[in-house]
C-alpha atoms as a PDB file:
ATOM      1  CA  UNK A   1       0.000   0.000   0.000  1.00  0.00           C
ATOM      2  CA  UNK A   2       1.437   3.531  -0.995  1.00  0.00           C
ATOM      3  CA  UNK A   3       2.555   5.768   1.582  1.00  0.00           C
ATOM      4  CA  UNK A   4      -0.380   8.271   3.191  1.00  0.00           C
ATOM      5  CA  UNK A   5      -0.349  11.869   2.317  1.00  0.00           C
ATOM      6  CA  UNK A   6      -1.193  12.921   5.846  1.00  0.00           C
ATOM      7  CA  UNK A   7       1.297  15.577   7.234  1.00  0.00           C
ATOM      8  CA  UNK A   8       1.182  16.568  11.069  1.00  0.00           C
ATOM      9  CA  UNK A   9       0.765  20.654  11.536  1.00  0.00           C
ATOM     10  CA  UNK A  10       1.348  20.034  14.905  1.00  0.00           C
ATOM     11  CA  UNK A  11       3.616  17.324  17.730  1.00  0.00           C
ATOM     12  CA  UNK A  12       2.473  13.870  17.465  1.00  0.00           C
ATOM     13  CA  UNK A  13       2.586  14.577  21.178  1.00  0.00           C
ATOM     14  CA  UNK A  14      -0.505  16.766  21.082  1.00  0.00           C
ATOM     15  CA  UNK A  15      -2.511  14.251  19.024  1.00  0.00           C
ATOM     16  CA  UNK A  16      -5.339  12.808  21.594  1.00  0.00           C
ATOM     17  CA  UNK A  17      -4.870   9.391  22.188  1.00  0.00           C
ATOM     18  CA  UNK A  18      -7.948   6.679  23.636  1.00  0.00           C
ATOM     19  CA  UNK A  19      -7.321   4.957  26.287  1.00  0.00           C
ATOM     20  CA  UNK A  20      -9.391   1.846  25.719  1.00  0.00           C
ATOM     21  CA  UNK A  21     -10.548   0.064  22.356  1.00  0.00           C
ATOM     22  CA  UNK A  22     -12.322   2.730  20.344  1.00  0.00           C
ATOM     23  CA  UNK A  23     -15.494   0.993  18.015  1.00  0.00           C
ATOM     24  CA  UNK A  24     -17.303   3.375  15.075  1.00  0.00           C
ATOM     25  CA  UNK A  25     -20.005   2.167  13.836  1.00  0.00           C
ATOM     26  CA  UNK A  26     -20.393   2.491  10.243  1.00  0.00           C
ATOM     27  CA  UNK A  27     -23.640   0.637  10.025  1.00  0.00           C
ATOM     28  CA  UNK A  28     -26.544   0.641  12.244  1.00  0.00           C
ATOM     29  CA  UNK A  29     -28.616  -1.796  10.628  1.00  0.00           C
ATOM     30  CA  UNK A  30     -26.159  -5.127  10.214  1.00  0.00           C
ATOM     31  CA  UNK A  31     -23.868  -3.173  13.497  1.00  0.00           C
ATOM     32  CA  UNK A  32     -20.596  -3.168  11.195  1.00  0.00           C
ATOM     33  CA  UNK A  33     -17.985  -0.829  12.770  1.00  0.00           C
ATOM     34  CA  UNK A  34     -14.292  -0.512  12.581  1.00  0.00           C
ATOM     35  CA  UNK A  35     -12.077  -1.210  15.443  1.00  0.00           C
ATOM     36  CA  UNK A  36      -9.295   0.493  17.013  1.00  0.00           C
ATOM     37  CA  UNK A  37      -7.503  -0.746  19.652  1.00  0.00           C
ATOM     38  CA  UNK A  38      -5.282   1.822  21.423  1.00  0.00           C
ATOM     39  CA  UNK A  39      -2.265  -0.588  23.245  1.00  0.00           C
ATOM     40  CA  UNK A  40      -1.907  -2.378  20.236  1.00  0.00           C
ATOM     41  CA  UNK A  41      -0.559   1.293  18.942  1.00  0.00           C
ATOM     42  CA  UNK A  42       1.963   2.369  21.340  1.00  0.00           C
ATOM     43  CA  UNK A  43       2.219   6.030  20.641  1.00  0.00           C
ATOM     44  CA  UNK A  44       3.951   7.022  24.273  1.00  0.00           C
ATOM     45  CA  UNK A  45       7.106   4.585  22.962  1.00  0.00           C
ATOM     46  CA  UNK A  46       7.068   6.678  19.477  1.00  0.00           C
ATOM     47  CA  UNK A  47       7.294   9.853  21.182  1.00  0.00           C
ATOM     48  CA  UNK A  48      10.201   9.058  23.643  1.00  0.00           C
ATOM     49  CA  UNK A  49      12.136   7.212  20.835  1.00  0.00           C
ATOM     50  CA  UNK A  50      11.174  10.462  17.967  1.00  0.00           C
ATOM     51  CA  UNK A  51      12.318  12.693  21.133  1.00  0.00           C
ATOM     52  CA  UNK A  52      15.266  11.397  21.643  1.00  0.00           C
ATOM     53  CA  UNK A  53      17.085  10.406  18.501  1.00  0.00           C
ATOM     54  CA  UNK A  54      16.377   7.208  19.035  1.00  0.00           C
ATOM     55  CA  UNK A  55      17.760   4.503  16.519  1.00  0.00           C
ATOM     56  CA  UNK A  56      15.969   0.910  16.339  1.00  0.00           C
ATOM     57  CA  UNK A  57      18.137  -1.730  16.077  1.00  0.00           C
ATOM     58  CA  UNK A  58      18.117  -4.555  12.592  1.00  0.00           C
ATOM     59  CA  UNK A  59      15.506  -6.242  14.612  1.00  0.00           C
ATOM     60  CA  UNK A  60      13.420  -3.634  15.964  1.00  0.00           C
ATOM     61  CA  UNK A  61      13.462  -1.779  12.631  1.00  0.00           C
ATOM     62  CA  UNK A  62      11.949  -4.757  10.611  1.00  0.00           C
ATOM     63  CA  UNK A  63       9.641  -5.199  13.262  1.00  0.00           C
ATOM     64  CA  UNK A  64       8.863  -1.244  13.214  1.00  0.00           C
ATOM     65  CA  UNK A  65       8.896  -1.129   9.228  1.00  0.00           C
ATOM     66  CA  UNK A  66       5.771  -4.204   9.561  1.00  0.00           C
ATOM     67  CA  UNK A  67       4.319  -1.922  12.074  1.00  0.00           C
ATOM     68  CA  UNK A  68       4.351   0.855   9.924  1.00  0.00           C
ATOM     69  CA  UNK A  69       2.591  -1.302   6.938  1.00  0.00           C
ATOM     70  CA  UNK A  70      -0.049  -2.717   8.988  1.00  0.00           C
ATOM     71  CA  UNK A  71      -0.909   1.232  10.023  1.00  0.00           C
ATOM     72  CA  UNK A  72      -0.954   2.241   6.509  1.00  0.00           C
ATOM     73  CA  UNK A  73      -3.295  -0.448   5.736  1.00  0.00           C
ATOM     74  CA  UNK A  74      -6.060   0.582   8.641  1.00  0.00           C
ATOM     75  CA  UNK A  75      -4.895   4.312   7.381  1.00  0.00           C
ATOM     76  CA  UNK A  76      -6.083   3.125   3.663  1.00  0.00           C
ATOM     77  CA  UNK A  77      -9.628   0.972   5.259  1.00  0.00           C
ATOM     78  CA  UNK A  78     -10.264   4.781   7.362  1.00  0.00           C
ATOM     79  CA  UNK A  79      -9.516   6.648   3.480  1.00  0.00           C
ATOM     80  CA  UNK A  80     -11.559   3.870   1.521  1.00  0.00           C
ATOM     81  CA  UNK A  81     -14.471   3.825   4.576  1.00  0.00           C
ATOM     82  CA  UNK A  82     -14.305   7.922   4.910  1.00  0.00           C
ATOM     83  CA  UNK A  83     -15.186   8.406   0.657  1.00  0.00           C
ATOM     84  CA  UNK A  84     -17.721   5.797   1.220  1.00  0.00           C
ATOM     85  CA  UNK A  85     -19.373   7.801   3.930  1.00  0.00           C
ATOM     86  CA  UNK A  86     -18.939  11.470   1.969  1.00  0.00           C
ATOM     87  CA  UNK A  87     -20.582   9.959  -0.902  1.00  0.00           C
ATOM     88  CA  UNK A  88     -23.322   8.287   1.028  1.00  0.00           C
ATOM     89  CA  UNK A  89     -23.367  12.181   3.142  1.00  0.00           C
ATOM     90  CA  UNK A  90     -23.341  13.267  -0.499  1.00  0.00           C
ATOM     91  CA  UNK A  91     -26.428  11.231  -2.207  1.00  0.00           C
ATOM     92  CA  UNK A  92     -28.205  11.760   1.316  1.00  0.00           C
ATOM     93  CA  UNK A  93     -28.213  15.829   0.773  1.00  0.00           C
ATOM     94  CA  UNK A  94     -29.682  15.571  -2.355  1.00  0.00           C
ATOM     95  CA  UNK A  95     -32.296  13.683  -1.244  1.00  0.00           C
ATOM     96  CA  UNK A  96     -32.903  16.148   1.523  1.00  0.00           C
ATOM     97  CA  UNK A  97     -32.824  18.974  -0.996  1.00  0.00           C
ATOM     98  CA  UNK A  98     -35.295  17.344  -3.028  1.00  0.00           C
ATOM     99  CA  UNK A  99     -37.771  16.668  -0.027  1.00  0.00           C
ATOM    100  CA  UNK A 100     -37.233  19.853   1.017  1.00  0.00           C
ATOM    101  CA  UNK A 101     -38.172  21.032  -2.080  1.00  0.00           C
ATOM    102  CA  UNK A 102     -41.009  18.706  -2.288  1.00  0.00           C
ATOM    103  CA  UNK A 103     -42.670  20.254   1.255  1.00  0.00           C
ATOM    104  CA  UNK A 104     -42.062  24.024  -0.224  1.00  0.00           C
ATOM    105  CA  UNK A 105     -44.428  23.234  -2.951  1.00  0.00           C
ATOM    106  CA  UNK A 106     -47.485  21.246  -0.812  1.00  0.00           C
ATOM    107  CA  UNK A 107     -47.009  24.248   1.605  1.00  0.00           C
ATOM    108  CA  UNK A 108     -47.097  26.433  -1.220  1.00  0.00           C
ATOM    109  CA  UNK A 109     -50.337  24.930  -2.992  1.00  0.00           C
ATOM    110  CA  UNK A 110     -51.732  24.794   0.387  1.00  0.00           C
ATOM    111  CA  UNK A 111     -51.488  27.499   1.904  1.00  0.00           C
ATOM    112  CA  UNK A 112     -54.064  30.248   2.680  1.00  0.00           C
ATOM    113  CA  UNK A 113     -53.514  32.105  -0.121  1.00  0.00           C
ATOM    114  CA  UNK A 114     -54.223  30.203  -2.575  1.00  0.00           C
ATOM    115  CA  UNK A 115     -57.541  29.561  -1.652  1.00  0.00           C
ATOM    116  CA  UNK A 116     -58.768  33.384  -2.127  1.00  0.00           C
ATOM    117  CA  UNK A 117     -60.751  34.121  -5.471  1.00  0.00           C
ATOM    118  CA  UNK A 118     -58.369  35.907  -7.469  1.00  0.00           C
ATOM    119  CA  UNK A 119     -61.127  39.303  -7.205  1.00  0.00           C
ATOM    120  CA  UNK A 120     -59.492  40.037  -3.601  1.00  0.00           C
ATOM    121  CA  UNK A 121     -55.779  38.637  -4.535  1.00  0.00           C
ATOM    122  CA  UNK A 122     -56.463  41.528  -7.113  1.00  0.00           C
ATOM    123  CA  UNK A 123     -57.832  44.031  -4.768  1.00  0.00           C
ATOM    124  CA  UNK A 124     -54.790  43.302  -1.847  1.00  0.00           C
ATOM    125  CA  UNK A 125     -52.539  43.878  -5.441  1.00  0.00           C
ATOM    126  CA  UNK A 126     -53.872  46.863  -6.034  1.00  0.00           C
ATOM    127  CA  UNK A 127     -53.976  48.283  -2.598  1.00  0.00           C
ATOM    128  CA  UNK A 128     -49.761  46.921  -2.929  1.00  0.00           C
ATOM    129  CA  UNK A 129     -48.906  48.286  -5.990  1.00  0.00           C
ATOM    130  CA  UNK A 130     -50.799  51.437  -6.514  1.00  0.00           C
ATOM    131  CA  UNK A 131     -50.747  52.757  -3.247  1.00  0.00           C
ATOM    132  CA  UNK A 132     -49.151  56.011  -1.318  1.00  0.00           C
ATOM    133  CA  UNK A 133     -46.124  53.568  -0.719  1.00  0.00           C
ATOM    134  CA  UNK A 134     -45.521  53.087  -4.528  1.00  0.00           C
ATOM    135  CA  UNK A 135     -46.074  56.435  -5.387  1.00  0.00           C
ATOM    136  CA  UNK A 136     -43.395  56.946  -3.006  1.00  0.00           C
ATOM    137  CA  UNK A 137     -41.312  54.784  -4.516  1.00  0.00           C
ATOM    138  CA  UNK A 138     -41.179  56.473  -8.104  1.00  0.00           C
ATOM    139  CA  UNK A 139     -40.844  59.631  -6.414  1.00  0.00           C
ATOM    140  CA  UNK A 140     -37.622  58.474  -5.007  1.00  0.00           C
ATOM    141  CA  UNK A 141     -36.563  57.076  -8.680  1.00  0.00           C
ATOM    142  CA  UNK A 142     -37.475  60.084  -9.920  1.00  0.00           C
ATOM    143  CA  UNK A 143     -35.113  62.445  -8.039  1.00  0.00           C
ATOM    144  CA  UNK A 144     -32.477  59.612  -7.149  1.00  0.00           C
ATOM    145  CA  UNK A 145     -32.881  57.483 -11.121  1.00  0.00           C
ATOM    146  CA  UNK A 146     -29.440  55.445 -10.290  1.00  0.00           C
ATOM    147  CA  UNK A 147     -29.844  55.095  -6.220  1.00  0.00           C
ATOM    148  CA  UNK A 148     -31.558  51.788  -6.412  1.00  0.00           C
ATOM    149  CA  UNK A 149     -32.644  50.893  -3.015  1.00  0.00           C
ATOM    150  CA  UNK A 150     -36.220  49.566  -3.789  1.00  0.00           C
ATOM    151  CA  UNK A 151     -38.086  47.203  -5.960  1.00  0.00           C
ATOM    152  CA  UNK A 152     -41.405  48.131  -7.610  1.00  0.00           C
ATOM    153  CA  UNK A 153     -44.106  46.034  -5.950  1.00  0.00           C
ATOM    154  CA  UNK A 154     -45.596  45.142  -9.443  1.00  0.00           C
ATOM    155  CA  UNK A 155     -42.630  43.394 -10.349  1.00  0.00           C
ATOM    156  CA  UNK A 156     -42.279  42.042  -7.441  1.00  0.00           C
ATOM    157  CA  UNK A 157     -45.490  40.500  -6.505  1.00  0.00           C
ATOM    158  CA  UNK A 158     -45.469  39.237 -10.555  1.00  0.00           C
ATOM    159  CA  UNK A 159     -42.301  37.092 -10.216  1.00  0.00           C
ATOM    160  CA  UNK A 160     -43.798  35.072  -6.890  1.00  0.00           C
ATOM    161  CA  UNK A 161     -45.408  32.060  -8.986  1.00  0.00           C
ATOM    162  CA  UNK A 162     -46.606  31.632 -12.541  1.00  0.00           C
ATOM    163  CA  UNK A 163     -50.282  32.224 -11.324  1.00  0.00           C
ATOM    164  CA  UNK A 164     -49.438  35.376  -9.847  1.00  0.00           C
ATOM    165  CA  UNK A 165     -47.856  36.687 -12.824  1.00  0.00           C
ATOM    166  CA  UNK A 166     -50.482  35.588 -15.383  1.00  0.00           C
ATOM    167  CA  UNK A 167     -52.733  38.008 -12.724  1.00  0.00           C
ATOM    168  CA  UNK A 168     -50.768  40.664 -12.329  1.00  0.00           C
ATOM    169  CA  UNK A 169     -49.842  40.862 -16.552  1.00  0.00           C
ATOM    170  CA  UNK A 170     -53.488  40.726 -17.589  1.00  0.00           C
ATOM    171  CA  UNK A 171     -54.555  42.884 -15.113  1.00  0.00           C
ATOM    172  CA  UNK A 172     -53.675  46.808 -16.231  1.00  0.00           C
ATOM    173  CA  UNK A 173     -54.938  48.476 -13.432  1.00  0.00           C
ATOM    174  CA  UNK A 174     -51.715  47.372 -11.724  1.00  0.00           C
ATOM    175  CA  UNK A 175     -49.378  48.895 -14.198  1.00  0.00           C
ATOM    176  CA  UNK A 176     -50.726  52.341 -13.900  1.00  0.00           C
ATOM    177  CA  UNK A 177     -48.231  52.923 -11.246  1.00  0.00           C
ATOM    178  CA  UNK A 178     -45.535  52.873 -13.506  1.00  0.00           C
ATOM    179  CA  UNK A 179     -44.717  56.768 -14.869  1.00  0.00           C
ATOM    180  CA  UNK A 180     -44.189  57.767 -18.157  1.00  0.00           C
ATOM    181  CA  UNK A 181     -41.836  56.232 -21.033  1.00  0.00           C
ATOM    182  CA  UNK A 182     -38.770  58.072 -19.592  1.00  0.00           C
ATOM    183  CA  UNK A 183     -38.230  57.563 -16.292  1.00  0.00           C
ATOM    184  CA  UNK A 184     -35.221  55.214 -16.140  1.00  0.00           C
ATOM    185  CA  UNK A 185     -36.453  52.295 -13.721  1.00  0.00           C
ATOM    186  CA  UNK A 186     -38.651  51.250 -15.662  1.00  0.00           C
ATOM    187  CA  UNK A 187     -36.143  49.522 -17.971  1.00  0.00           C
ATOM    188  CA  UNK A 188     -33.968  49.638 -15.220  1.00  0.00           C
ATOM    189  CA  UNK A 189     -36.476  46.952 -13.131  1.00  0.00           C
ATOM    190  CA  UNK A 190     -37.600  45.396 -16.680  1.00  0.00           C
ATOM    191  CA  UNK A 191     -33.611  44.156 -17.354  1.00  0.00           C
ATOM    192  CA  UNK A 192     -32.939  42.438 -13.841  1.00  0.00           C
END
């Protein structure tokens, strides 16, 4: 097995250690888990002899050179059982994105709202986009025409759902708010 690519950023002596055997499990339903077993990784002995210049003897470096092999191969399981898990993580949050998506839309077509005739969705429009507030809103375009700090309601409230802007586009009374030819938010708005 090829040499990890792990590099410590700090002393091996900081690294927390467990006491006692250490089980993950990786699966609750058939209980599969991977093992590690503390004493059989003697990590005080490393640190004295990496501390003090210590050099193995012929017999203790074979036996620390098998050592070393046998940790890269639970270091490769950890890698091989780690990209398992991120993918599973991975195909998990898309599914959770998609049910999430999935409850948006029954809260959406359940809501309140969407159980009021359209005669007052159009009146609550109207009172939204033609009123004072508007008005004050194209005043503000008018002497500021490149501060923009406010959306047009019409626009707005046409770009919440496709039933909403079918509404709001064949109903005119809602675009009366909108000045004359010249004013520039109006292709400003229009654009975005």
């Amino acid at each position: 097995m090829e040499s990890s690519s792990f590099t410590l950023s700090h002393s091996i002596a900081q690294i927390p250690l467990p006491k006692n055997c250490v089980s993950t499990c990786i699966c609750e339903k058939c209980g599969y888990s991977i093992q590690f077993n503390a004493r059989s990784h003697n990590l005080r002995e490393i640190i004295e002899h990496t501390r003090s210049g210590y050099t193995p003897t012929s017999s203790e470096r074979v036996a620390y050179l098998g050592m070393l092999e046998e940790t890269r191969h639970e270091i490769g399981h950890c890698e091989i059982e780690l990209r398992r898990l991120r993918e599973v993580t991975q195909k998990l949050e898309e599914q959770q994105r998609f049910l999430q998506a999935y409850e948006a839309g029954i809260k959406h077509i359940t809501s309140p709202i969407q159980r009021l005739p359209l005669e007052i969705l159009g009146l609550i429009f109207q009172y939204v986009c033609c009123g004072k507030d508007t008005t004050d809103i194209l005043n503000h375009y008018k002497t500021r025409p490149y501060e923009v700090t406010t959306r047009l309601p019409t626009l707005d409230v046409s770009s919440v759902c496709s039933r909403w802007h079918r509404f709001v586009t064949s109903t005119p009374i809602l675009w009366t708010s909108f000045g004359h030819e010249g004013d520039n938010f109006v292709s400003r708005d229009l654009n975005q």
